[in-house]
Protein backbone atom coordinates (compact mmCIF):
# COMPACT_ATOMS: atom_id res chain seq x y z
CA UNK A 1 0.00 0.00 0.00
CA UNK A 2 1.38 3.57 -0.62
CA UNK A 3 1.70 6.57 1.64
CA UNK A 4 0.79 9.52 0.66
CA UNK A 5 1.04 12.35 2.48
CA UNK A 6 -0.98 15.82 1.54
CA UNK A 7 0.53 19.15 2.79
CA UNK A 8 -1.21 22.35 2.27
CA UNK A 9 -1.01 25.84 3.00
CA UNK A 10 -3.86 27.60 3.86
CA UNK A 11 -5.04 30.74 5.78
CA UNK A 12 -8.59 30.78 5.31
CA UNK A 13 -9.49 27.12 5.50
CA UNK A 14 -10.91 26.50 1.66
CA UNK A 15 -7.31 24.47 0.80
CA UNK A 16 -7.12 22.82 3.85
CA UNK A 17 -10.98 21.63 2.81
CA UNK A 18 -9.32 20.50 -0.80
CA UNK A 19 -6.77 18.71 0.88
CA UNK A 20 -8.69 17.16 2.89
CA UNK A 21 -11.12 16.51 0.60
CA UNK A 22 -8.34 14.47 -1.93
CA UNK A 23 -6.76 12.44 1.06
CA UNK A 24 -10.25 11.44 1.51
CA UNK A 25 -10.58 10.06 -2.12
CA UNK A 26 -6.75 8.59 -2.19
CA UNK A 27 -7.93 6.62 1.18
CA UNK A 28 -11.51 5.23 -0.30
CA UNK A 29 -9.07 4.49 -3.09
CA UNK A 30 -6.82 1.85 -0.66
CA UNK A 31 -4.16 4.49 0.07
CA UNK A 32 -2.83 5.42 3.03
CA UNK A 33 -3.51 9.34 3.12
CA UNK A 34 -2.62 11.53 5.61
CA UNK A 35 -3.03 15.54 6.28
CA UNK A 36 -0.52 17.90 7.16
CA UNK A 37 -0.44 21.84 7.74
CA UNK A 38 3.07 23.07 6.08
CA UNK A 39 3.70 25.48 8.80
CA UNK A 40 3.51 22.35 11.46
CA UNK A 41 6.07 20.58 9.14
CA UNK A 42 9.78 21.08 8.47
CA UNK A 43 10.86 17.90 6.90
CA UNK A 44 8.50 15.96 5.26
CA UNK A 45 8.26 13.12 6.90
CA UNK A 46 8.82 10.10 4.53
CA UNK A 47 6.21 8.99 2.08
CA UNK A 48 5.77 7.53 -1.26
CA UNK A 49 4.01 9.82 -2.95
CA UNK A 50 3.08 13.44 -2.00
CA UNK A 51 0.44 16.49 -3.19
CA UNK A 52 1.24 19.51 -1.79
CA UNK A 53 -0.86 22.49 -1.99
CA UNK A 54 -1.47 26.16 -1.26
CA UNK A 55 -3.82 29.07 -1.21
CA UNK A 56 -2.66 32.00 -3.78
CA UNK A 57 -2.71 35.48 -2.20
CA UNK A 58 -1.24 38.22 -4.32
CA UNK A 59 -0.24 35.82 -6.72
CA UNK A 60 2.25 33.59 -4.53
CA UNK A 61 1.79 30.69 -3.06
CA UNK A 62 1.73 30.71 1.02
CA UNK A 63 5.66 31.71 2.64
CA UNK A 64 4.98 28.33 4.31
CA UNK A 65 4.09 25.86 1.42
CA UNK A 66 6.48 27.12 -1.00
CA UNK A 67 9.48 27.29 1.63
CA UNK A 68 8.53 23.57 2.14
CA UNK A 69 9.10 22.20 -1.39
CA UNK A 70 12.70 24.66 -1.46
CA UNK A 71 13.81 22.83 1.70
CA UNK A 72 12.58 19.60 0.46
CA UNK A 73 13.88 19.54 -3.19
CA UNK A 74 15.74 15.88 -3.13
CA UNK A 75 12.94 14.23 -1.69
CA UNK A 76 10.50 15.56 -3.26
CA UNK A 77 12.88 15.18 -6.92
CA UNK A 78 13.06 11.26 -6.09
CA UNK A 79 9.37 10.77 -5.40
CA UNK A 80 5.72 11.24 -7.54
CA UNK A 81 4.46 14.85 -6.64
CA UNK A 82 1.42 16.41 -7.42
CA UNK A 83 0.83 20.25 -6.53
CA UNK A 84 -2.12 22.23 -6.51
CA UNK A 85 -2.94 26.22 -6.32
CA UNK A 86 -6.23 27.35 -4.40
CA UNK A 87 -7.63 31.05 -4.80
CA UNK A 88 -9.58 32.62 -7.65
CA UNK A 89 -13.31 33.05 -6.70
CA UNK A 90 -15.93 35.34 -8.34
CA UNK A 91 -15.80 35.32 -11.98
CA UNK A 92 -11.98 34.13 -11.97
CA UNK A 93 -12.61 30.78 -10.55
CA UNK A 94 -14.59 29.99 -13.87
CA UNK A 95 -11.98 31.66 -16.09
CA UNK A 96 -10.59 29.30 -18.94
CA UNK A 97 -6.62 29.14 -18.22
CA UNK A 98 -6.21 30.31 -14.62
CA UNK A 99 -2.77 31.85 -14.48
CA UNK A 100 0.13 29.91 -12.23
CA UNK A 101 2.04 31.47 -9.87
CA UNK A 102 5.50 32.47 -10.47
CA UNK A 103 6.84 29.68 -7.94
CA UNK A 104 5.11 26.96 -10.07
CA UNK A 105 7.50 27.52 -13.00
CA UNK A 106 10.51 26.57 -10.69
CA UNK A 107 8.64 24.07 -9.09
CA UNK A 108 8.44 22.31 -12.49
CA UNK A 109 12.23 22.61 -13.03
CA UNK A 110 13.57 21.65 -9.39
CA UNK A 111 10.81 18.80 -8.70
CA UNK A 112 9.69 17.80 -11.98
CA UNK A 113 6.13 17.39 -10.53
CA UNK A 114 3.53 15.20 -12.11
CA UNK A 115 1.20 17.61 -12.56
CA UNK A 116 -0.22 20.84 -11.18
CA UNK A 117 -3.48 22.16 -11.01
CA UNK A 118 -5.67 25.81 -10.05
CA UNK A 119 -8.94 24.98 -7.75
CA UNK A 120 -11.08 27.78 -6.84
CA UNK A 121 -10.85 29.10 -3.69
CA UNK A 122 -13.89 29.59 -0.91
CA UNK A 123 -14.31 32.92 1.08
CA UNK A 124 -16.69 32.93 4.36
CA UNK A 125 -16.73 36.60 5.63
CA UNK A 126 -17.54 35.32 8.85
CA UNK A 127 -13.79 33.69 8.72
CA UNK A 128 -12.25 37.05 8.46
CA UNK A 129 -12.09 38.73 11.29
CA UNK A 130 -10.57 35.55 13.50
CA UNK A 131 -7.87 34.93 10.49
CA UNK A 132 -4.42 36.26 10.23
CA UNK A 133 -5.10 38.50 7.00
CA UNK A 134 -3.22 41.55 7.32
CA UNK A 135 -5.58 45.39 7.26
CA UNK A 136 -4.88 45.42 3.93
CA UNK A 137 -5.11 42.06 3.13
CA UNK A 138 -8.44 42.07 5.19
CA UNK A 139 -9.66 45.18 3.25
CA UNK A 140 -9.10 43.95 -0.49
CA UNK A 141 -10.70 40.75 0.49
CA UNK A 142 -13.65 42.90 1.87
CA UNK A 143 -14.34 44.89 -0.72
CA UNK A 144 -13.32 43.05 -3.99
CA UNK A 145 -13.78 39.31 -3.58
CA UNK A 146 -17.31 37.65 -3.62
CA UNK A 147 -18.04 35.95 -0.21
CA UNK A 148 -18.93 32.00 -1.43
CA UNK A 149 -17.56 28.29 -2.15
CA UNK A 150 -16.43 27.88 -5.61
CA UNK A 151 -14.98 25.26 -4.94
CA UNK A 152 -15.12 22.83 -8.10
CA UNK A 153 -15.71 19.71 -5.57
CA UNK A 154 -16.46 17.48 -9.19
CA UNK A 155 -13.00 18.35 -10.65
CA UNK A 156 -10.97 17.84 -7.16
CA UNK A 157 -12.60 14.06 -6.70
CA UNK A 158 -11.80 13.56 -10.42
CA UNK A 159 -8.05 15.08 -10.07
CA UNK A 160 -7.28 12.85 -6.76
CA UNK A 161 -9.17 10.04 -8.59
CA UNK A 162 -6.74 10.20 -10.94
CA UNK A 163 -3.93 10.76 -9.02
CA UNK A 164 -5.23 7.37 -7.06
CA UNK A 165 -4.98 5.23 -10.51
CA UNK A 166 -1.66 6.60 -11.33
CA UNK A 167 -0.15 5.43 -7.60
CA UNK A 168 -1.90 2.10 -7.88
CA UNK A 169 -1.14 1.21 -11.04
CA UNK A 170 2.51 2.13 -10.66
């Protein structure tokens, strides 16, 4: 049986929910999936396969996430990886070819990851005020972003489905 561990980085909670959400489908799959917060983790603890995740604010990935894969590089170079971006909401979570962020590109080149995917994000405004969103941070998120789930729940079960195949069939 493979382990496969899923680290995200989220500050809101909607990536945490998609991690959560694909560890759930790996282990119905007859995986063993864990969950992992990247700012509880310094090394990853070993694994066979990981999917590592993060929320996008201001076009970056979390500090937390993308320091992870940097400080992880030879593992994560040796082993399958999988990443995947959470964020646009409002009209851009529906937009065709959601852009990457700028630390995907060197992802690709220092990891070689299998594949990389762009979920939409989730905003509760009840969240806000309790997360650790800076003023202006807070503000922006206020005024310009819808308050909802787009979360594409179909397309992350078919993603970690696939993901699932690829691991068992390997």
């Amino acid at each position: 049986m493979s382990e496969v561990l899923v680290v995200y980085g989220s500050r809101l909670g909607a990536t945490r929910g998609i991690a959560e959400r694909v560890a759930a489908r790996l282990g119905a799959a007859g995986l063993d999936a864990s969950v992992a917060a990247a700012d509880r983790i310094a090394d990853l603890p070993a694994a066979d396969a990981y999917i590592i995740g993060s929320g996008i604010y201001g076009q970056h990935w979390m500090k937390e996430a993308a320091e992870l894969v940097r400080r992880n590089r030879s593992t994560l170079a040796a082993k399958p990886v999988w990443l995947f971006s959470s964020g646009p909401v409002g009209r851009w979570a529906t937009a065709p070819n959601p852009v990457e962020t700028r630390e995907i590109a060197g992802f690709r080149r220092s990891i070689r990851p299998r594949g990389h995917r762009v979920f939409a994000g989730a905003i509760d405004r009840a969240t806000l005020a309790s997360s650790d969103l800076s003023r202006v941070e807070s503000f922006v998120t206020r005024r310009f972003m819808p308050d909802g789930d787009f979360r594409d729940w179909a397309a992350i079960d078919a993603w970690a489905d696939g993901i699932a195949r690829e691991l068992l069939h390997s």
